[in-house]
N, C-alpha and C. Protein backbone atom coordinates (compact mmCIF):
# COMPACT_ATOMS: atom_id res chain seq x y z
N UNK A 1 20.44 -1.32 -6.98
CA UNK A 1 19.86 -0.48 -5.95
C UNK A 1 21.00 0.22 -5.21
N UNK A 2 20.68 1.40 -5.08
CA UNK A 2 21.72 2.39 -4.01
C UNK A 2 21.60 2.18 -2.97
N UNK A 3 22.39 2.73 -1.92
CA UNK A 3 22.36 2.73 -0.65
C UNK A 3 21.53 3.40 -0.31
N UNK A 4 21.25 4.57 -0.60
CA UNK A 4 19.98 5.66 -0.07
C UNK A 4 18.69 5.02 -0.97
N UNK A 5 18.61 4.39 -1.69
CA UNK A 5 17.38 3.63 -2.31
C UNK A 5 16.95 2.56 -0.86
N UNK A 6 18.15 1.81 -0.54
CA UNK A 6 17.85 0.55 0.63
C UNK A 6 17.29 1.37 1.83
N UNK A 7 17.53 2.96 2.04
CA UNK A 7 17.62 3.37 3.08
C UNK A 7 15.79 4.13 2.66
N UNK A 8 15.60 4.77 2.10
CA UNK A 8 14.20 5.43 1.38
C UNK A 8 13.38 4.96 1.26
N UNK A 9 11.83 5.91 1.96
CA UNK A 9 10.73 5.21 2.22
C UNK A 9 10.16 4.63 1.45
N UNK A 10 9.76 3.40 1.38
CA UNK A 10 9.67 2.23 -0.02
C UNK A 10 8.22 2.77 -0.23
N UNK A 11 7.35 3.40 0.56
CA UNK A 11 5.93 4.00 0.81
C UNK A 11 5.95 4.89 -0.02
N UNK A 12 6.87 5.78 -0.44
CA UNK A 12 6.34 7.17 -1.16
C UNK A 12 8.06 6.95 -2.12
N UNK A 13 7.45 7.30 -3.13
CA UNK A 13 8.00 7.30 -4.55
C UNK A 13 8.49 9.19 -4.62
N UNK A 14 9.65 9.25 -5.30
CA UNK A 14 9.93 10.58 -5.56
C UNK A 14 8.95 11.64 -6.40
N UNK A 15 9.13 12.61 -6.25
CA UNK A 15 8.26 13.41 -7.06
C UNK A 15 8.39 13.85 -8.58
N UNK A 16 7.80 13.15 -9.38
CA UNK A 16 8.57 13.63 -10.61
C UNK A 16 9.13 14.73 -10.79
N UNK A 17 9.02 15.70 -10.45
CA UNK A 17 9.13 17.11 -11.06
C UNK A 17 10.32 17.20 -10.27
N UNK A 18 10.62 16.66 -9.08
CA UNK A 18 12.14 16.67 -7.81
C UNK A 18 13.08 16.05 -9.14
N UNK A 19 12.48 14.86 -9.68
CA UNK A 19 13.45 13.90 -10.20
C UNK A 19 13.89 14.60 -11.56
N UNK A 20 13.20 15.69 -12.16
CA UNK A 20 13.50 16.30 -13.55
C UNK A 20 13.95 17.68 -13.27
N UNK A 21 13.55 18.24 -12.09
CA UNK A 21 14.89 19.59 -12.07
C UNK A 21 16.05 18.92 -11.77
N UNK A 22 16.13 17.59 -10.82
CA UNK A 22 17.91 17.62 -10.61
C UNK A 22 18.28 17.04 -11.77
N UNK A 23 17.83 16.08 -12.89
CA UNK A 23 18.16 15.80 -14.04
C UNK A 23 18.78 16.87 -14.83
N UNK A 24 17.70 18.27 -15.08
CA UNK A 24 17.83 19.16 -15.94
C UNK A 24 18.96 19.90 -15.07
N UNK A 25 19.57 19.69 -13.63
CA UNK A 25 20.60 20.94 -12.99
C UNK A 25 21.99 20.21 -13.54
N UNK A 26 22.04 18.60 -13.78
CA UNK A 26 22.98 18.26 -13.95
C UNK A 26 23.25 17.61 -14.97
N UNK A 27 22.26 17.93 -16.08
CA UNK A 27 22.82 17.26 -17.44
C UNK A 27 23.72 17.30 -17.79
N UNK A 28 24.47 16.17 -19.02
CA UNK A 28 25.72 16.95 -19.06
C UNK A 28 27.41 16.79 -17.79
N UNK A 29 26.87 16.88 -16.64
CA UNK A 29 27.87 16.90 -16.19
C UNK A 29 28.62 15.77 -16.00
N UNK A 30 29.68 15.91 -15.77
CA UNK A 30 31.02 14.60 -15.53
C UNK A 30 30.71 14.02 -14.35
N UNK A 31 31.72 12.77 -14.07
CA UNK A 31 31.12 11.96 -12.99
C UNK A 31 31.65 12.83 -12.05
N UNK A 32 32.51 13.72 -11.59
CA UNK A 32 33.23 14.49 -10.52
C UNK A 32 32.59 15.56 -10.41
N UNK A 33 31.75 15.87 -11.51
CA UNK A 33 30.65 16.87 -10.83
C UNK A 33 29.03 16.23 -10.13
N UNK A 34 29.16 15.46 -10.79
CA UNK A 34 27.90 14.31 -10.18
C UNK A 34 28.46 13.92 -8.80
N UNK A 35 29.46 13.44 -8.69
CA UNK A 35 29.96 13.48 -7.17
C UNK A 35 30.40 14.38 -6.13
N UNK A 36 30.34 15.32 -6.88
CA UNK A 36 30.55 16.56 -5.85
C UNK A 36 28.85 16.74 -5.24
N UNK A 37 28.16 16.85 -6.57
CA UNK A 37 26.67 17.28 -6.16
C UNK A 37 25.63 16.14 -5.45
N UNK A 38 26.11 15.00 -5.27
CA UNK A 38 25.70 13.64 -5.02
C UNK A 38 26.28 14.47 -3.34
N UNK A 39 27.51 14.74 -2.95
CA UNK A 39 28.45 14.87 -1.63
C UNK A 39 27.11 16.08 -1.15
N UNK A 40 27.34 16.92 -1.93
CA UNK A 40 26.64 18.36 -1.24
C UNK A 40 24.93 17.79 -0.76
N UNK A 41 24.47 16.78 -1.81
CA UNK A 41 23.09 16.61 -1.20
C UNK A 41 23.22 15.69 -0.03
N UNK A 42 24.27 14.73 0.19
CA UNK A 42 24.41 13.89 1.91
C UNK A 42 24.43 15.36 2.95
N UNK A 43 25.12 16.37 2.23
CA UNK A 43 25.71 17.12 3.82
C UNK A 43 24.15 17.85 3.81
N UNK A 44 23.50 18.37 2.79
CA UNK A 44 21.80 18.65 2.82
C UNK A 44 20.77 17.73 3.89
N UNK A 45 20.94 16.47 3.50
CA UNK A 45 20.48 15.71 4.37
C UNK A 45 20.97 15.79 6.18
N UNK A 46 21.77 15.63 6.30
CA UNK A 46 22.24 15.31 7.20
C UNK A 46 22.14 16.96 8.37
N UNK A 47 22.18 18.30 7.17
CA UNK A 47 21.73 19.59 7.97
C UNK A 47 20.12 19.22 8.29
N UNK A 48 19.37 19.03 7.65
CA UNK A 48 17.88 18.89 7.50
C UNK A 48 17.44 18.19 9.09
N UNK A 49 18.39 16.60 8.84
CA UNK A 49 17.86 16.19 10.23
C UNK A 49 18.63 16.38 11.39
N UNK A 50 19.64 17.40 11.17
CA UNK A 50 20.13 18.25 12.95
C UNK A 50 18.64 19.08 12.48
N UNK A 51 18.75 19.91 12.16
CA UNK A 51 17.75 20.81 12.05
C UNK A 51 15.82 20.42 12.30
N UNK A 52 16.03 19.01 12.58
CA UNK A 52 14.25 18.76 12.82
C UNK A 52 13.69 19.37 11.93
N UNK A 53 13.99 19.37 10.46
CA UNK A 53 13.10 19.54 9.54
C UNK A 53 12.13 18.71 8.89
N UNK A 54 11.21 17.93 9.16
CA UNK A 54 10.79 17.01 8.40
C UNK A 54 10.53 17.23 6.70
N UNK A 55 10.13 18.55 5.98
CA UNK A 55 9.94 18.44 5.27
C UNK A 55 11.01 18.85 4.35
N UNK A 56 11.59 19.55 4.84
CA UNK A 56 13.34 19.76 4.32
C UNK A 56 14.20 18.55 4.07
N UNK A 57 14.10 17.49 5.23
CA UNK A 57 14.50 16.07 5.38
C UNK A 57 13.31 15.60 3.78
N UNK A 58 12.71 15.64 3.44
CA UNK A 58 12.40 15.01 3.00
C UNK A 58 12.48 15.04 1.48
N UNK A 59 12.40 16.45 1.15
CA UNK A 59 13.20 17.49 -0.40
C UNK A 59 14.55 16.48 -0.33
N UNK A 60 15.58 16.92 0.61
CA UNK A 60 16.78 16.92 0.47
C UNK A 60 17.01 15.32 0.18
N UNK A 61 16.64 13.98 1.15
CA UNK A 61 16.66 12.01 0.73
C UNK A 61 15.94 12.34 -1.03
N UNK A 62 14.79 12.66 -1.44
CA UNK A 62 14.79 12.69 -2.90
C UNK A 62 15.65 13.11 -3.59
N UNK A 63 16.39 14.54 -3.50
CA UNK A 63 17.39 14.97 -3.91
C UNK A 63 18.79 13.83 -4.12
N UNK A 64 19.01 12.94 -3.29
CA UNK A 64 19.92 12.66 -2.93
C UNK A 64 19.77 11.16 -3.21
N UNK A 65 18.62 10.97 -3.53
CA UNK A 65 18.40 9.65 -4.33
C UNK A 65 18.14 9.31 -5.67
N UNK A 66 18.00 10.91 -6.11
CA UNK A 66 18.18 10.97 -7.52
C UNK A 66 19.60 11.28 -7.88
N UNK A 67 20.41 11.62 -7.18
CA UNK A 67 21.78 12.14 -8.05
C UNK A 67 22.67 11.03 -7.58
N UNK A 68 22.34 10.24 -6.37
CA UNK A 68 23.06 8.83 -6.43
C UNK A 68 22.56 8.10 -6.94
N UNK A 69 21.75 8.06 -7.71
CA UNK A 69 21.57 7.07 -8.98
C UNK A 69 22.06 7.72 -9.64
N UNK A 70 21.75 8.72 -10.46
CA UNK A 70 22.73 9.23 -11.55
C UNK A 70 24.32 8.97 -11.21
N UNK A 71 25.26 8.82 -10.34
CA UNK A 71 26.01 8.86 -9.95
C UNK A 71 26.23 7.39 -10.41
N UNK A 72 25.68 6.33 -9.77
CA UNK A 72 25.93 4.86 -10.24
C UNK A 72 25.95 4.58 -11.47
N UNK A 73 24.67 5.29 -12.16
CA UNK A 73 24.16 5.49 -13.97
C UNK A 73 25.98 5.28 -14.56
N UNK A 74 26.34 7.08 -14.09
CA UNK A 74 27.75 7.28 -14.74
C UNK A 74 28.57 6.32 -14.52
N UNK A 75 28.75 6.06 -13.13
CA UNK A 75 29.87 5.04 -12.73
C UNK A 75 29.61 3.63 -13.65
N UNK A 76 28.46 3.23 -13.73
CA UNK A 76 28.51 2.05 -14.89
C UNK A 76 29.12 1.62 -16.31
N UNK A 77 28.67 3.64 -16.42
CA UNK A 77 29.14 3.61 -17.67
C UNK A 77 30.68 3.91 -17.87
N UNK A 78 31.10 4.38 -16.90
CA UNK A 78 32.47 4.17 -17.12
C UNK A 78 33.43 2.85 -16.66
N UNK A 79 32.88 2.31 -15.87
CA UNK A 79 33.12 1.17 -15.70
C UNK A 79 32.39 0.00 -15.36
N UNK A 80 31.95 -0.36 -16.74
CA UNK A 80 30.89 -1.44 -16.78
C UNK A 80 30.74 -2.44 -16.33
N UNK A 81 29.88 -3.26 -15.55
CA UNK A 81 30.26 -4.71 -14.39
C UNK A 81 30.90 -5.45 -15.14
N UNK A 82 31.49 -6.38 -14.79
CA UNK A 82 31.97 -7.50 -15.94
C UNK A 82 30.93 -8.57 -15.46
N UNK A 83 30.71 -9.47 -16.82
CA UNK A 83 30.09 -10.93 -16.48
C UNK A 83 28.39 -10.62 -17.56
């Protein structure tokens, strides 16, 4: 489990279609582009709620809970737990 998974409303599940455009924006890419785009969706979040957006806030935590998993995905695979 991620950190923004521990942090995300356990009530409402992502939207598939949220979870398969950011799949399909970042197929393919390396873990340093997954972490760049993992970085850009925290600073998304974090505009959303200065901004009192609720539903912007709420695009942007899916966003950002799908590409930090992908982000862990990669990181596993490059360095696999031991044990």
């Amino acid at each position: 489990m991620t950190v923004i998974d521990q942090h995300h409303d356990q009530y409402r599940s992502i939207a598939p279609e949220t979870e398969a455009q950011v799949r399909r924006e970042v197929a393919g890419a390396s873990w340093f582009r997954l972490a760049s785009a993992t970085s850009q969706a925290h600073h998304a979040v974090d505009d959303a709620r200065r901004g009192h957006d609720d539903d912007a806030l709420l695009r942007a935590l899916d966003r950002h809970a799908v590409l930090e998993r992908l982000l862990a995905e990669a990181t596993n695979r490059l360095h696999p737990p031991k044990g």
